[in-house]
Protein backbone atom coordinates (compact mmCIF):
# COMPACT_ATOMS: atom_id res chain seq x y z
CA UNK A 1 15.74 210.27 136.88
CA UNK A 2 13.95 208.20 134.55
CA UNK A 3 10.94 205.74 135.75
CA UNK A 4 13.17 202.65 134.96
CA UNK A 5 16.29 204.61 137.02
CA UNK A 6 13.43 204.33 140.13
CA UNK A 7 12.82 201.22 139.87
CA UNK A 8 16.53 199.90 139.84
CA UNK A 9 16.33 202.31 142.51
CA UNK A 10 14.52 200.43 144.75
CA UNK A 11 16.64 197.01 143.64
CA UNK A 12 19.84 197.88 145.11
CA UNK A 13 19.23 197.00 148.52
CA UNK A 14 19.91 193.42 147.01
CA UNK A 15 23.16 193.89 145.22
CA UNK A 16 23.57 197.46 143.51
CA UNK A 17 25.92 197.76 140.24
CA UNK A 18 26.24 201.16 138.42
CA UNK A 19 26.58 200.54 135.13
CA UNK A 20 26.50 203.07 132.01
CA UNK A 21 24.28 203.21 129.19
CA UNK A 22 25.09 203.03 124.92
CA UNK A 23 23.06 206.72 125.09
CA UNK A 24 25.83 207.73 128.22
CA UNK A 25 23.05 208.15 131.03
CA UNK A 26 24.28 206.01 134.16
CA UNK A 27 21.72 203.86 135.60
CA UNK A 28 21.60 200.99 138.54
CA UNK A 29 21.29 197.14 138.07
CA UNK A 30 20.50 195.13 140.51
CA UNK A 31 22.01 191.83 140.72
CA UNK A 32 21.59 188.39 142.69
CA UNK A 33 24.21 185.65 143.29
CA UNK A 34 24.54 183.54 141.71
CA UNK A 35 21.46 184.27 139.74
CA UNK A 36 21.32 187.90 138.53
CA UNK A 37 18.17 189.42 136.99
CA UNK A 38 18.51 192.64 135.41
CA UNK A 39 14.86 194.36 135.59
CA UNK A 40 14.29 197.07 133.14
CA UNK A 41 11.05 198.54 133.11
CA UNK A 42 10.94 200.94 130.62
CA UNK A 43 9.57 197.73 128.12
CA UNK A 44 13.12 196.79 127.93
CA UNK A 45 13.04 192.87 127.34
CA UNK A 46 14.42 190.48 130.16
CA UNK A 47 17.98 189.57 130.33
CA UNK A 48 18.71 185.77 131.76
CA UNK A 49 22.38 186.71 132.68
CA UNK A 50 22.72 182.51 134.54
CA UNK A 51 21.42 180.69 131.27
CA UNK A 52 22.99 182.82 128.64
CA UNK A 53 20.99 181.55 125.91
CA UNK A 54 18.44 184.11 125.71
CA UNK A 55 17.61 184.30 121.98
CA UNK A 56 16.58 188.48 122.98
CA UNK A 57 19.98 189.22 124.04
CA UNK A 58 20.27 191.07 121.29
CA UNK A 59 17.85 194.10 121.82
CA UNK A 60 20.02 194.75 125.11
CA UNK A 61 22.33 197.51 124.74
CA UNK A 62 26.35 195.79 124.75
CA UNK A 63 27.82 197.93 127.12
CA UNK A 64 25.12 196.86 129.60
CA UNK A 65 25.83 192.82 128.51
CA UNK A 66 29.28 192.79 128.53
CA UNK A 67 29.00 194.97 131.94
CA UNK A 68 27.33 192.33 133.97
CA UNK A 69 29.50 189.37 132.40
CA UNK A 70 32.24 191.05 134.09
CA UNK A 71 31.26 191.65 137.39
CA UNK A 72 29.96 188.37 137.25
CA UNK A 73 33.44 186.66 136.77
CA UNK A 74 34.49 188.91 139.21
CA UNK A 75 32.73 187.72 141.83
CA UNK A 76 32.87 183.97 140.69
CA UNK A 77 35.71 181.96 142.92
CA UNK A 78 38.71 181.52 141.60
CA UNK A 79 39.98 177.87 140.75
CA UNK A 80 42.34 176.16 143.18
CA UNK A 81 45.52 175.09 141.35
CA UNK A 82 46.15 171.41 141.74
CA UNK A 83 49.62 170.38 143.36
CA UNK A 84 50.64 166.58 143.07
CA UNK A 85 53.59 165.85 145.08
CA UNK A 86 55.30 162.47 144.28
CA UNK A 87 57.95 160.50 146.44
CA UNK A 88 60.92 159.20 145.37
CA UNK A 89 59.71 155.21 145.71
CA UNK A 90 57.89 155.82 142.27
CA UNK A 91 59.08 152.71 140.48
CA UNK A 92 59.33 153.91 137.02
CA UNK A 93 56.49 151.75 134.52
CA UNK A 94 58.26 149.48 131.68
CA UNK A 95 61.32 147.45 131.56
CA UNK A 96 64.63 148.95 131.45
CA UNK A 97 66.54 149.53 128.35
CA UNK A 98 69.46 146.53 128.01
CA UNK A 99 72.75 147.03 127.27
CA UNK A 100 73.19 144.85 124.11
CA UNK A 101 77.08 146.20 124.43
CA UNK A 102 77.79 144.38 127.16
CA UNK A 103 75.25 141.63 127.24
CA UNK A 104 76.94 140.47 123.71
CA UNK A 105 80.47 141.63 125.64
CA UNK A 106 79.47 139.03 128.71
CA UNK A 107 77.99 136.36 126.52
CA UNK A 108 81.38 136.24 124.43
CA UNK A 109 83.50 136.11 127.37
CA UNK A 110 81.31 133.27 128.73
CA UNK A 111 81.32 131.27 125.66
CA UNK A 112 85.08 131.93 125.28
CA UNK A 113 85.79 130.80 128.68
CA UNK A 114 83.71 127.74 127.80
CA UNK A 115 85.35 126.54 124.93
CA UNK A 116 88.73 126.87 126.45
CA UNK A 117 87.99 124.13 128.66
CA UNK A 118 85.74 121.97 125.94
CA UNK A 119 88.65 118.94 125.94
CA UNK A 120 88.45 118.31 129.28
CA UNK A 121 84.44 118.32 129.41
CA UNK A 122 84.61 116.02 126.99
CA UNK A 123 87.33 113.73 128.48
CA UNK A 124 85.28 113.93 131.77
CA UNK A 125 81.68 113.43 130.93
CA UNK A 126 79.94 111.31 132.93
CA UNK A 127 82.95 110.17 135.18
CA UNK A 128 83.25 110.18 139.08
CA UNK A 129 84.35 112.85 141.07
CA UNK A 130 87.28 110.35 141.99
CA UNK A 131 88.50 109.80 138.37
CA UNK A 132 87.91 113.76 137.38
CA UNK A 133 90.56 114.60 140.32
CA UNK A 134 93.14 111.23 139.07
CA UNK A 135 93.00 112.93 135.34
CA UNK A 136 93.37 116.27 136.31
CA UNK A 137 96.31 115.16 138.13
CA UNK A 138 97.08 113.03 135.41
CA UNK A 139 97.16 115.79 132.83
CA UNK A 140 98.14 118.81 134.95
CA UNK A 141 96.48 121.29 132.66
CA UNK A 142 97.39 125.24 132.34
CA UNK A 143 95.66 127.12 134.84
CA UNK A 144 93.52 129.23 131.94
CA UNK A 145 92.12 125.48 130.77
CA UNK A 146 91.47 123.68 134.41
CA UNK A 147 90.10 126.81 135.40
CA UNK A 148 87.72 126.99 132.70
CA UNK A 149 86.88 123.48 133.55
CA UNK A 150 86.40 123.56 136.94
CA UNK A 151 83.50 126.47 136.26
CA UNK A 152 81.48 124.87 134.57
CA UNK A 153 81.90 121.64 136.60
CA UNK A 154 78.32 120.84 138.34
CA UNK A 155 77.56 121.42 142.30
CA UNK A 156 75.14 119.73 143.33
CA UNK A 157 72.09 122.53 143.59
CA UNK A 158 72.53 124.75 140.56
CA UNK A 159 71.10 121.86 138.39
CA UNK A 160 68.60 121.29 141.20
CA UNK A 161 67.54 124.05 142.40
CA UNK A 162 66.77 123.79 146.44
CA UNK A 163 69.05 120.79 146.63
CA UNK A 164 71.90 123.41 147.84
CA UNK A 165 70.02 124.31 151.07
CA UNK A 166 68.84 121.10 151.61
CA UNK A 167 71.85 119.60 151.58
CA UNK A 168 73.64 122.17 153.99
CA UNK A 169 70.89 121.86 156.67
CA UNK A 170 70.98 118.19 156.34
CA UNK A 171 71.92 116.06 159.99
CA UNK A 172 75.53 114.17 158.14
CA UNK A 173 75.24 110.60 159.02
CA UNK A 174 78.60 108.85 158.86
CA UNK A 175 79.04 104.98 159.30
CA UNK A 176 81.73 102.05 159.01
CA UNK A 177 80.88 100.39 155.93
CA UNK A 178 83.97 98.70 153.91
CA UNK A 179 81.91 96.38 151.82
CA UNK A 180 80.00 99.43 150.48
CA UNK A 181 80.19 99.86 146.81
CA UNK A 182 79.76 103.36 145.53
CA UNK A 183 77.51 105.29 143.01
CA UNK A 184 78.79 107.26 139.85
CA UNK A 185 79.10 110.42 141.45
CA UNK A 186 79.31 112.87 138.50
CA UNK A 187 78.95 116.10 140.57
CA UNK A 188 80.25 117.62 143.84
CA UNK A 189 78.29 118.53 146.86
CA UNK A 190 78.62 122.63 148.33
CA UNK A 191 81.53 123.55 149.65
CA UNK A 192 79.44 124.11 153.42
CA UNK A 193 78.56 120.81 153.16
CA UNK A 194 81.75 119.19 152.38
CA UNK A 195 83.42 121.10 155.37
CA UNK A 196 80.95 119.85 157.69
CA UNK A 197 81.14 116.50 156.81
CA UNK A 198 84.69 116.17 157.09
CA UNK A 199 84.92 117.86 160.36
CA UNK A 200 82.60 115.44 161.91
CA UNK A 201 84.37 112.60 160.84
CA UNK A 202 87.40 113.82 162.45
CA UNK A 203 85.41 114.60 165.55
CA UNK A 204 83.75 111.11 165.20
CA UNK A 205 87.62 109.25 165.10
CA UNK A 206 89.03 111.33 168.03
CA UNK A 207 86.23 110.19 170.00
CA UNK A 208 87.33 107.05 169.15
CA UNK A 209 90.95 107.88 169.65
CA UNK A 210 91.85 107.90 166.31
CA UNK A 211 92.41 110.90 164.23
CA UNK A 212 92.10 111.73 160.24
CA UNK A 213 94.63 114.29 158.84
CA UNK A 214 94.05 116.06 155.92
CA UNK A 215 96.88 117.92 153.89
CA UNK A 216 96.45 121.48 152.39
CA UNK A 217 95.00 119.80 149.73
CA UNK A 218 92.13 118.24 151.40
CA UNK A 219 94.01 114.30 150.82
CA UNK A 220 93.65 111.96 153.41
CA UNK A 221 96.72 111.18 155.12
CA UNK A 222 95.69 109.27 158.13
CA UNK A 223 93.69 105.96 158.25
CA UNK A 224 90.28 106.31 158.27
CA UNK A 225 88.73 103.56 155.47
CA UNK A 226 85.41 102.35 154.97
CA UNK A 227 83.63 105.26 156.23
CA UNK A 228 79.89 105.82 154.65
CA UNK A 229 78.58 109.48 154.83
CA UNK A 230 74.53 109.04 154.58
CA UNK A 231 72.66 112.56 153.48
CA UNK A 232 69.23 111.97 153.93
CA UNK A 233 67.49 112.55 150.65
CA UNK A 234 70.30 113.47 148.64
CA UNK A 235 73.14 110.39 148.46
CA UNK A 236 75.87 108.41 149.79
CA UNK A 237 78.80 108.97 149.30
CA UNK A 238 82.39 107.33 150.25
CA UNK A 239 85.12 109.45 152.28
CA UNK A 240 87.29 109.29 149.22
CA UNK A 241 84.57 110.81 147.14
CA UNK A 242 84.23 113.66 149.85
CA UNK A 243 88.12 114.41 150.14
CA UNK A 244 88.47 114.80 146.58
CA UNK A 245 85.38 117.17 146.28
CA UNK A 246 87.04 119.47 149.16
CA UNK A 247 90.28 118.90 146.43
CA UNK A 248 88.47 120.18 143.82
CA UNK A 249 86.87 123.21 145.62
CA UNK A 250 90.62 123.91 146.83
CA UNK A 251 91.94 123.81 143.18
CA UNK A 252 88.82 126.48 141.86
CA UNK A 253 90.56 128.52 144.96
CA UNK A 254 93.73 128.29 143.62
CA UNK A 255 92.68 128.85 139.87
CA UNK A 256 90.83 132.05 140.63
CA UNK A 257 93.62 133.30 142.63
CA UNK A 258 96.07 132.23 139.51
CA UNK A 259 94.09 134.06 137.04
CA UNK A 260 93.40 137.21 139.43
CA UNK A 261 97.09 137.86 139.10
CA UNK A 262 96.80 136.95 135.34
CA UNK A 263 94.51 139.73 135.04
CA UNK A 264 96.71 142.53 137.23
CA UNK A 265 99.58 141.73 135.24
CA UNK A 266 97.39 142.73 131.80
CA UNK A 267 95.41 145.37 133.00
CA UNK A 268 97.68 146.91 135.70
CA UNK A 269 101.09 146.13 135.05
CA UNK A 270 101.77 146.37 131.60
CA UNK A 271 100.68 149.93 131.91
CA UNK A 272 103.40 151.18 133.76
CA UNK A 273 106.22 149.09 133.16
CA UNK A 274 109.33 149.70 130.45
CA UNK A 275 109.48 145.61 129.71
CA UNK A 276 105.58 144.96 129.03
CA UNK A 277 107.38 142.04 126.91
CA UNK A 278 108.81 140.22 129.63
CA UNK A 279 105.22 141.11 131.29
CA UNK A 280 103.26 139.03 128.66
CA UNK A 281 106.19 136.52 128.29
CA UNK A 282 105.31 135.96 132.37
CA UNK A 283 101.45 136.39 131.94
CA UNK A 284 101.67 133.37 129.31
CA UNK A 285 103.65 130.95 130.99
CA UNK A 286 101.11 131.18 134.22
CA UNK A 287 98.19 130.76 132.25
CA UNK A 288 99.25 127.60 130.69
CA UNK A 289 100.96 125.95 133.77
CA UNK A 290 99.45 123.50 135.86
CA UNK A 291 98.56 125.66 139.72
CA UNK A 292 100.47 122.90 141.40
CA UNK A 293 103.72 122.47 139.01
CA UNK A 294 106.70 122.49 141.24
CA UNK A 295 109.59 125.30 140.73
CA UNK A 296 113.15 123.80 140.78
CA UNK A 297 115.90 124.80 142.18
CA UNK A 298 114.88 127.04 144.82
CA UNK A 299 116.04 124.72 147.21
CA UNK A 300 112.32 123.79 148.56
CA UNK A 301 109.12 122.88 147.38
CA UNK A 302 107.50 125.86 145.55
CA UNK A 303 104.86 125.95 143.31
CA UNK A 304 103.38 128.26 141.17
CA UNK A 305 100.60 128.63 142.89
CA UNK A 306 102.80 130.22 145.81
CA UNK A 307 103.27 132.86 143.27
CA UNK A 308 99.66 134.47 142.78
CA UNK A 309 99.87 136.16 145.93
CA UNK A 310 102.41 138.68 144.62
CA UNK A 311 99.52 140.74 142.75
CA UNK A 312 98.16 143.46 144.27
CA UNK A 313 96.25 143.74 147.37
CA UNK A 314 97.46 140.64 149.06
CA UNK A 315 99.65 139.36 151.75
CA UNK A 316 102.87 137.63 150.76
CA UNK A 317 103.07 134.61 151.89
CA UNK A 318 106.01 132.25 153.44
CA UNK A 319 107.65 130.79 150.43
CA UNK A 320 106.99 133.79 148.48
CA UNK A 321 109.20 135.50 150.38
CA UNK A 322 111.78 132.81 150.54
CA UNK A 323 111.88 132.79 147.07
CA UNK A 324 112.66 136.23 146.83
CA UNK A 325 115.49 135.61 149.69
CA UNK A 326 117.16 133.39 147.01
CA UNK A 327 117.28 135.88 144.45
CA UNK A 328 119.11 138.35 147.25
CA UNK A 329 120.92 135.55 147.66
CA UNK A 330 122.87 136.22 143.96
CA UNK A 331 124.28 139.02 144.98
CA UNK A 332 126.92 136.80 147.48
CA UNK A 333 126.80 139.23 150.08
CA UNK A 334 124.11 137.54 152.41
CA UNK A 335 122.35 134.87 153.61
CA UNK A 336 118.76 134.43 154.64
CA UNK A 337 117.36 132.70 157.87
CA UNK A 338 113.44 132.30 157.79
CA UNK A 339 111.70 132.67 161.18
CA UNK A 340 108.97 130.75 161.56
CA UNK A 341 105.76 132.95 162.98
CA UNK A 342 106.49 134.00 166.64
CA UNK A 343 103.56 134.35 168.51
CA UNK A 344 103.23 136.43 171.00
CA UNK A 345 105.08 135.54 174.71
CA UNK A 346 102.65 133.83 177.20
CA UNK A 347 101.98 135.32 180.66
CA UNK A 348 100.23 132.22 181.73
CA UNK A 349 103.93 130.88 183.40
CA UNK A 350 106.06 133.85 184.14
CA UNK A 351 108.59 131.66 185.94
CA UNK A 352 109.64 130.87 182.02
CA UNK A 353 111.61 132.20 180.26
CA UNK A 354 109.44 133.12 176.43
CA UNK A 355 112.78 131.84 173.94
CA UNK A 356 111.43 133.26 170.72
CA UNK A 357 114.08 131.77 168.43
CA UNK A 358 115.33 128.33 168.72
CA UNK A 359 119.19 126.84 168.78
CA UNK A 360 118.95 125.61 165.43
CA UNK A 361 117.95 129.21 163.92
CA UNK A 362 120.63 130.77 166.07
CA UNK A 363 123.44 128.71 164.73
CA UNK A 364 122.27 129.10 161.10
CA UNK A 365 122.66 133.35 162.13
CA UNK A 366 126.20 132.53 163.78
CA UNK A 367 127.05 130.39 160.42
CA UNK A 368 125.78 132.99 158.26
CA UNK A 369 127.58 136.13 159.91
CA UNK A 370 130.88 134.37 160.14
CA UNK A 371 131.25 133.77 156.18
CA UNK A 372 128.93 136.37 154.67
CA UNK A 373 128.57 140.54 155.46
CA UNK A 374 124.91 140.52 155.58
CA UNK A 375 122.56 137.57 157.83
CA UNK A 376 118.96 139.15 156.42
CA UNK A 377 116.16 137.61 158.89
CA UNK A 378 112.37 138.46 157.66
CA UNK A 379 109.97 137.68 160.74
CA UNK A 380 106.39 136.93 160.68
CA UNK A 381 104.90 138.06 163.80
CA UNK A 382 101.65 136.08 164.59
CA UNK A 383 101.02 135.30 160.81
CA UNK A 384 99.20 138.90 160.11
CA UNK A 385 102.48 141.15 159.82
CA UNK A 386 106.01 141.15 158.19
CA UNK A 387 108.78 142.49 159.32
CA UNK A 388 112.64 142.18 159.34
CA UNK A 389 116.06 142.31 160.60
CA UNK A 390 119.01 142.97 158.98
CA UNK A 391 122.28 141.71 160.61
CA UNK A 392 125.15 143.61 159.39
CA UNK A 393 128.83 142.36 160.24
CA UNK A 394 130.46 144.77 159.19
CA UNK A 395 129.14 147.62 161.53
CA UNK A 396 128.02 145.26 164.21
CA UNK A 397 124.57 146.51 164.62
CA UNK A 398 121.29 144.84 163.68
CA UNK A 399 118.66 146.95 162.43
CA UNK A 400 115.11 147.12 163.17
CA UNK A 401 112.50 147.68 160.66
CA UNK A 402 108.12 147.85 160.84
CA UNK A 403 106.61 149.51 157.91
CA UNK A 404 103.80 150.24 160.06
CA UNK A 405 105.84 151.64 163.14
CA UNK A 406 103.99 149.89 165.08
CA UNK A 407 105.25 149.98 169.35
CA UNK A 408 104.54 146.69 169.65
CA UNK A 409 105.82 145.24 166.65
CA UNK A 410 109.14 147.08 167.47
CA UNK A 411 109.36 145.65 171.20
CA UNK A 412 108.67 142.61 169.89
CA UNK A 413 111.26 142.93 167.12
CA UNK A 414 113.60 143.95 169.60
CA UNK A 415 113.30 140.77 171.71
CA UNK A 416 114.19 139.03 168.40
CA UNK A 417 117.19 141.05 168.12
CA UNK A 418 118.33 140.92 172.02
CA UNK A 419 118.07 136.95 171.68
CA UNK A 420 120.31 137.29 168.69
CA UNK A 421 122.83 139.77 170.16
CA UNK A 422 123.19 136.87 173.25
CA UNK A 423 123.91 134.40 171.00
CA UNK A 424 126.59 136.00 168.57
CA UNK A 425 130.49 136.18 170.27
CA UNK A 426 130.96 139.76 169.26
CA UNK A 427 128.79 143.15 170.61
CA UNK A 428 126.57 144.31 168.04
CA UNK A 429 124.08 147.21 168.38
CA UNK A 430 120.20 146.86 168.04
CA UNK A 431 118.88 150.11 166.14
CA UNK A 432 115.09 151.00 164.58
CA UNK A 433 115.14 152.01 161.25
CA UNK A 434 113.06 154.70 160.36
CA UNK A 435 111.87 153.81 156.35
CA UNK A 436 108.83 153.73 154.32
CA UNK A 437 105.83 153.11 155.80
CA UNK A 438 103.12 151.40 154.19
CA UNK A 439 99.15 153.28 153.46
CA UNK A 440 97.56 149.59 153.45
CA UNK A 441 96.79 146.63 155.02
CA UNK A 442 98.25 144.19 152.72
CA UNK A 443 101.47 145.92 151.81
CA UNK A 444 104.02 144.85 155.03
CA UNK A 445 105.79 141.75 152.99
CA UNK A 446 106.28 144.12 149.81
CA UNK A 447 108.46 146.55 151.83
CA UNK A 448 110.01 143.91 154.07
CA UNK A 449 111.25 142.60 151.37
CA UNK A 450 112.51 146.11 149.85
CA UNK A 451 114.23 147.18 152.78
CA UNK A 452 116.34 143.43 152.83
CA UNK A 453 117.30 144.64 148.49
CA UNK A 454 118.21 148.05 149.77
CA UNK A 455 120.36 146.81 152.57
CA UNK A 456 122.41 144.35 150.06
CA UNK A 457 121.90 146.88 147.05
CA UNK A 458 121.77 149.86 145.33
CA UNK A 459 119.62 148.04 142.67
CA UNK A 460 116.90 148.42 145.48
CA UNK A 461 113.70 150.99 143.73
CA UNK A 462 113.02 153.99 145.92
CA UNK A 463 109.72 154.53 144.83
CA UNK A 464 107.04 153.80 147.53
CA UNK A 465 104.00 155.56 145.74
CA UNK A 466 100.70 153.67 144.64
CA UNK A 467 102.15 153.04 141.55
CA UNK A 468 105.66 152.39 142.88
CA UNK A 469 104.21 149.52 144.80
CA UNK A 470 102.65 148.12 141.93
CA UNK A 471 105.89 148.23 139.94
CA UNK A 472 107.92 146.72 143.08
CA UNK A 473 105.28 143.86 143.20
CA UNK A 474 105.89 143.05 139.61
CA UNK A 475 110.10 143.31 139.93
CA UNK A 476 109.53 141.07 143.21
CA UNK A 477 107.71 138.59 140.97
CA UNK A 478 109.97 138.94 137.38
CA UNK A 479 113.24 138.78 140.06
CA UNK A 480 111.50 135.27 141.06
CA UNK A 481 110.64 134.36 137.48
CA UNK A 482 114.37 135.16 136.32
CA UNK A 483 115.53 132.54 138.89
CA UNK A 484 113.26 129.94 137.49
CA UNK A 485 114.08 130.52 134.19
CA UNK A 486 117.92 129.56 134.97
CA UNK A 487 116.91 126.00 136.06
């Protein structure tokens, strides 16, 4: 061994690293952490392995350089990777991309909807709520026109911002005041509001044993002049002024209900019916009729507002399904008895008897059976359900039929039926009919009315499937329209 072998000899007790020489001899360095100074002391020149810059590098051998670089990075620690782990409530930097598509889409529907109702803005400007409801009653626009209007026409808050609050938490002050003389009132207060106030005038007059009735319509037809309503910081306003606002809110009701079914005929019907001509011939007609334009010859009052509830999802109502009756009516083998809705019997006086029809009904059945075969009797139990009895002279039985199946519709149903079998002078037989039921909630009027057809027809469609309903709504309301069209 060499003198400078002894020497890095007596080094390794700090950190010993065999290493091997350019000439092949194997010799010890010692080395320090971090700071490792290989000693050579055979005149060999320093090596400053930390700093690296040592402009003598170069007289030490390579092998020996590149030796102690790499046990240096092999004992230096290893980096920790970095993990950043991000939630999902990261709201993402910038403004979302618009749909130009359907903002222009939107903005030409809007202005379209607009202009459609530009003659009566312009006939209306700057009148009082009371002479806006004379014209429109006046005029009796098409729905697609007054309902264009009546969109655009101002409540009271969306010009002024928190007005609309204000006025609904508002105490309602009303007061007898017949020499007051009123203000232009060019707008209409919320609908809240207006239902508040009204109900505390009738309040106020049965207190005073008086009472003020208001029709469907929201029109006065008691007495109750003169009365004031004060809103503190926002007017004063007549009770004229307030019945025709609740007319107006009524008739936006009625318009979006009108063009609801406007739209299900376009989009829904057309698609799956073989006349889409008579379709659009119908769709027309109801968007340029006045809501409240009487239907003749039906034999009551019927408008064609009583119409819109034929489109999908929704609950015939009464003189829908009258109207229907009278087109069963043309095929001269039945009549139709309406029942009005029987509610459900009391047990607060069981010493009563709980008569579900009255005498009047019962003779019209008697009446009926004796000069037709068929006395068809829809039933509205409670005002949330249809159902129906068909009287049939010929076999003497009267059938039973729920679409829902329901126990207690059927007992109650039955009841119906016994009270009819009492009053008729031959024996007929009460029997539950077993036929389509319904999969919704809205549905029980739609195959009411298809199990009367079937019972007086063959006409009568069989199909009972999503799409089958939608096609029997429509031939419920063309069967209707036909009628009208003969007057």
């Amino acid at each position: 061994m060499t003198k400078g072998a002894e020497e890095l000899d007596v080094l390794t007790a700090v950190l010993a690293v065999e290493v091997e020489t350019a000439a092949g001899a194997r010799v010890v360095v010692p080395v320090v952490v971090p700071t490792v100074v290989v000693a050579v002391v055979n005149d060999a020149p320093d090596i400053d392995v930390a700093g690296g810059n040592n402009d003598d590098s170069d007289d030490v051998p390579s092998t020996l350089q590149t030796c102690v670089q790499s046990n240096l990075a092999d004992t230096a620690p290893s980096p920790q990777p970095v993990h950043i782990k991000l939630n999902g409530r990261v709201v993402p930097v910038g403004r979302p991309r618009l749909n130009r598509n359907e903002q222009r889409a939107k903005a030409k529907a809007d202005l379209k909807e607009f202009n459609q109702g530009m003659k009566l803005r312009g006939l209306l400007r700057e009148r009082d709520v009371r002479e806006v409801v004379a014209a429109l009653k006046e005029i009796q626009p098409g729905l697609r026109e007054v309902g264009s209007f009546l969109a655009t026409f101002q409540v009271l808050g969306k010009a002024v911002g928190k007005a609309v609050g204000k006025a609904v938490g508002k105490p309602l002050a009303w007061r007898l005041d017949t020499n007051y003389v009123s203000d232009n009132v060019r707008y209409r207060l919320p609908e809240p509001t207006v239902d508040r106030a009204l109900e505390q005038l009738r309040e106020k007059l049965c207190g005073e044993t008086e009472e003020i009735q208001l029709d469907s319509d929201g029109e006065n037809v008691g007495g109750a002049d003169g009365y004031v309503l004060s809103i503190e910081k926002i007017g004063t306003y007549t009770r004229e002024q307030l019945e025709d606002m609740k007319w107006i809110w009524n008739l936006q009701r009625t318009c979006r209900r009108g063009l609801s079914l406007c739209s299900w005929l376009n989009i829904e019907v057309k698609s799956l019916v073989e006349e889409p001509v008579a379709v659009g011939l119908a769709l027309n007609e109801f968007l340029n009729a006045w809501p409240y334009k009487v239907i003749p010859g039906f034999g009551f009052d019927i408008a064609m507002a009583d119409l819109f509830c034929i489109r999908g999802s929704t609950w015939l109502n009464d003189d829908a399904m009258r109207a229907f009756s009278v087109f069963l009516k043309s095929y001269k083998n039945n009549a139709t008895v309406m029942i009005p809705p029987v509610k459900k019997p009391s047990r607060k006086n069981s010493t009563q008897s709980n008569v579900l029809l009255q005498e009047k009904q019962l003779a019209e059945i008697r009446a009926g059976i004796s000069t037709v075969q068929y006395v068809l009797v829809p039933i509205n139990l409670s005002g949330v359900h249809w159902g129906c009895l068909v009287i049939d002279g010929g076999s003497k039985t009267i059938q039973m039929y729920d679409s829902m199946n329901s126990k207690k519709n059927t007992k109650r149903l039955k009841a119906i039926a016994l009270e009819i079998v009492s009053a008729l002078p031959d024996t007929y037989t009460v029997l539950n009919i077993e036929g389509p039921l319904q999969k919704d909630g809205d549905s029980c009027g739609v195959f009411a009315c298809l199990h009367l057809w079937k019972s007086v027809s063959s006409d009568a469609p069989t199909d009972v499937s999503t799409a089958g309903i939608t096609k029997l709504r429509w031939m419920l309301l063309y069967a209707i329209w036909k009628m009208k069209c003969r007057w």
